[in-house]
Protein backbone atom coordinates (compact mmCIF):
# COMPACT_ATOMS: atom_id res chain seq x y z
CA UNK A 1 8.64 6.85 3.89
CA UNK A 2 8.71 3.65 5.68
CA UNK A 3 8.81 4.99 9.16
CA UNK A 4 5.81 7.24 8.72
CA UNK A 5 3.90 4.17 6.68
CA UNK A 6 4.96 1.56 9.42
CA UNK A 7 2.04 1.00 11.57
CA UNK A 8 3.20 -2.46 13.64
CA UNK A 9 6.26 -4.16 13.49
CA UNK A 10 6.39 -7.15 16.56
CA UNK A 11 5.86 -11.16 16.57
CA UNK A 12 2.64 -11.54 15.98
CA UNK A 13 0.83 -14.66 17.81
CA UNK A 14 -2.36 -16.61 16.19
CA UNK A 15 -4.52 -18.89 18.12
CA UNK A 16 -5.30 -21.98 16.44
CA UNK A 17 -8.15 -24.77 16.01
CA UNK A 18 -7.06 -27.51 18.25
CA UNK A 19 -7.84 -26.43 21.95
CA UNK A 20 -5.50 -27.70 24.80
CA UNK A 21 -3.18 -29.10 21.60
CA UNK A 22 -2.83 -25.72 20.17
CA UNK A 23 -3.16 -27.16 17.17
CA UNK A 24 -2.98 -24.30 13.53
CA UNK A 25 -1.29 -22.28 16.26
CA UNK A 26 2.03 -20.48 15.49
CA UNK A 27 4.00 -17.10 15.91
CA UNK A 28 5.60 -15.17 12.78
CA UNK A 29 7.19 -11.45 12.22
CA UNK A 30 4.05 -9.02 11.13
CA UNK A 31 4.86 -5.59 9.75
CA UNK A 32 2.28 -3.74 8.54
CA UNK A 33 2.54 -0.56 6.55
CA UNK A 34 -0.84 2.14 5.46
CA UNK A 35 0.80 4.04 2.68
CA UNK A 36 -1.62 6.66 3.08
CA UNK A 37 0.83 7.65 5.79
CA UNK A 38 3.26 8.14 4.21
CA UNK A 39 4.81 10.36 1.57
CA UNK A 40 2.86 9.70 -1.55
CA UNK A 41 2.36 12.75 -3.27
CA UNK A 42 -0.71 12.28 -3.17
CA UNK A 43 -1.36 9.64 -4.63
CA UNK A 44 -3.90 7.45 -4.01
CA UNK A 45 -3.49 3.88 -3.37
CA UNK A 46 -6.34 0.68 -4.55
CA UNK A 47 -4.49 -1.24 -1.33
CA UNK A 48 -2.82 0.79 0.74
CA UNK A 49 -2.45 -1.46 3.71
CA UNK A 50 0.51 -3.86 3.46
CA UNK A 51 0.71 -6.51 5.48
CA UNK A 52 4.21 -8.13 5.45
CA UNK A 53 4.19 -11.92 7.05
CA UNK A 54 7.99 -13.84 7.60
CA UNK A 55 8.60 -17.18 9.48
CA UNK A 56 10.31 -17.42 12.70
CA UNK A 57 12.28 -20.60 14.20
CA UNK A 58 9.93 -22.65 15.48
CA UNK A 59 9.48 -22.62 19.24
CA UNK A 60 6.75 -25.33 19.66
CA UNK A 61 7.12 -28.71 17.66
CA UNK A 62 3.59 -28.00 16.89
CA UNK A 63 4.24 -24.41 15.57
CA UNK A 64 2.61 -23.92 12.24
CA UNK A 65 4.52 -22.24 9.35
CA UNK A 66 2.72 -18.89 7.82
CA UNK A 67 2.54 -20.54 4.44
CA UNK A 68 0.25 -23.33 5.82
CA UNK A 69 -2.16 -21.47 7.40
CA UNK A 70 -2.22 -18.41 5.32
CA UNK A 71 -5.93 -18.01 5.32
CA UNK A 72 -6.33 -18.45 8.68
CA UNK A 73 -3.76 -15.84 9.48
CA UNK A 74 -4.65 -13.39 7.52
CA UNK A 75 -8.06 -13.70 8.95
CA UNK A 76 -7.07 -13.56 12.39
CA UNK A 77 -4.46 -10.16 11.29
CA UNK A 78 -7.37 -8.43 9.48
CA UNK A 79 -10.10 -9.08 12.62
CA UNK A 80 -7.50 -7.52 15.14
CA UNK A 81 -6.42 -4.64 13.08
CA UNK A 82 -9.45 -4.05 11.99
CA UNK A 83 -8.27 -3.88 8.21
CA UNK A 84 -10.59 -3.96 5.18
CA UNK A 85 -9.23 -7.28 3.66
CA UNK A 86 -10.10 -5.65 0.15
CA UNK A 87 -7.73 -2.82 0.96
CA UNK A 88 -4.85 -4.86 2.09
CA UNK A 89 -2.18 -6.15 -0.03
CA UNK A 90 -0.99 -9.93 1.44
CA UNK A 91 3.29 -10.43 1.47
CA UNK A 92 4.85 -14.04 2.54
CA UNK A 93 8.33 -12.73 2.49
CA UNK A 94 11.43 -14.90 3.50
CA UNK A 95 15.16 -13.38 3.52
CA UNK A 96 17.55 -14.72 1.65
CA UNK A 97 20.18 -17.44 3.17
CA UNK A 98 23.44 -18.41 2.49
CA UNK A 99 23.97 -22.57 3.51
CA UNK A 100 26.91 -24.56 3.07
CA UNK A 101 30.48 -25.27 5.00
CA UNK A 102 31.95 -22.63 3.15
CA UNK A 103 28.82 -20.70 2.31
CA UNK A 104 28.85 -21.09 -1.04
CA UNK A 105 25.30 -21.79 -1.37
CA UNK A 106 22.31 -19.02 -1.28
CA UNK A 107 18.37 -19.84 -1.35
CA UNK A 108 17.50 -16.19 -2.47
CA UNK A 109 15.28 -14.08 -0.93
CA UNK A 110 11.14 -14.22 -1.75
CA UNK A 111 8.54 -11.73 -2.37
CA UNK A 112 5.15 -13.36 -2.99
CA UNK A 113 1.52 -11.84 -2.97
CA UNK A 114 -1.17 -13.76 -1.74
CA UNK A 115 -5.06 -13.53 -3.08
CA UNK A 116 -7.78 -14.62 -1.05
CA UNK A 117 -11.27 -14.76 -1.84
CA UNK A 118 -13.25 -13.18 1.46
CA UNK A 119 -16.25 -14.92 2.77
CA UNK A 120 -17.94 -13.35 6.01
CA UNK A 121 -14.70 -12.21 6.76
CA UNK A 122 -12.68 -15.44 6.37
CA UNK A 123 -9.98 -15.23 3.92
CA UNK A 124 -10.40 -18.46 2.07
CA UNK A 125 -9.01 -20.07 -1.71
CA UNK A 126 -5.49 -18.66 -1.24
CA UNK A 127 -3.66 -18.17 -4.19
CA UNK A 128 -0.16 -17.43 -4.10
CA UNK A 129 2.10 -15.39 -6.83
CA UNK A 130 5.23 -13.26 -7.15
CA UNK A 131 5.42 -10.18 -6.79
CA UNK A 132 6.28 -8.07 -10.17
CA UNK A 133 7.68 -4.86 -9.88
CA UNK A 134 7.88 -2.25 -9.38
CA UNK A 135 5.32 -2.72 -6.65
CA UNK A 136 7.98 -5.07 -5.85
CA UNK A 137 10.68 -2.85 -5.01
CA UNK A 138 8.09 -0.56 -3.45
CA UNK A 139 7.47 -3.36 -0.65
CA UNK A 140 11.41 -4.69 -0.49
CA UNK A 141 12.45 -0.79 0.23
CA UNK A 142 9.56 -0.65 3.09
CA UNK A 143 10.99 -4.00 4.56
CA UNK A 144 14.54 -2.64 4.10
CA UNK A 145 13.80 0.02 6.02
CA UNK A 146 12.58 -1.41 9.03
CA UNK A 147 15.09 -4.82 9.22
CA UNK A 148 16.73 -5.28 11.88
C-alpha cells in the first residue's frame, strides 16, 4: 500500500523569515502519503493526506529544527502541495537511536500528531500529541515501507 499511497519522499527545503540571515530557515525529510491511493477497500478516509516530517543533521548553524517551526512548515508544505490543511494529518516522527560506548542505551523511536488551528492559510496554535493506535501502526507501516 505504501508505494501506491507515497506521493513525495525527498529533503524538503523551507525558506525562512530573516532575509540575507536565513533566519526560521531549515531542511528536513518530507514524505507524504494520499491514502486514497492506495488500497483501502474502499474506504473512505476524514484525512487522507499524511504528511510525515523527520529532522536531518544540521547543515547550517542556523538550521532550524522541524519541531520549532512546525507551523511555519506545515504552512509552507501545504501552500506548495497544494493540500487542504483540514484533510491532512501532521507526523513529527524521529527514529529510534541507540547511544552509549557499548550501545547500551536507546532513546526510542516517536510518533506524534500535530493540530493546528488554520487562519488564512497559516497553520498557527500547534498542539502536539501521540499518536494512539492503531492509526499508529497504520502510519509506522507507511514509513517502514519507504525507509531507507
Amino acid at each position: 500500500m505504501a508505494t501506491d499511497a507515497l506521493i513525495y519522499d525527498d529533503v524538503y527545503h523551507w525558506a525562512g523569515w530573516g532575509g540575507r540571515t536565513r533566519l526560521g530557515s531549515g531542511r528536513c525529510r518530507l514524505r507524504i502519503y494520499d491514502l486514497r491511493r492506495g488500497d483501502q477497500k474502499g474506504l473512505p478516509h476524514l484525512k487522507p493526506i499524511i504528511a510525515v516530517v523527520s529532522d536531518l543533521p544540521k547543515e547550517r548553524i542556523n538550521d532550524m529544527s522541524v519541531r520549532s517551526c512546525t507551523s511555519h512548515v506545515a504552512t509552507c508544505v501545504t501552500a506548495d502541495f497544494k493540500i487542504d490543511p483540514q484533510r491532512m494529518l501532521w507526523i513529527e516522527y524521529s527514529p529510534g537511536v541507540s547511544y552509549g560506548a557499548a550501545g547500551d542505551r536507546r532513546v526510542e523511536e516517536s510518533v506524534v500528531a500535530v493540530d493546528f488551528n488554520w487562519h488564512d492559510g497559516k497553520a498557527i496554535e500547534p498542539k502536539w500529541r501521540e499518536l494512539a493506535p492503531p492509526l499508529r501502526d497504520v502510519v509506522l507501516g507507511l514509513i517502514r515501507q519507504t525507509e531507507s
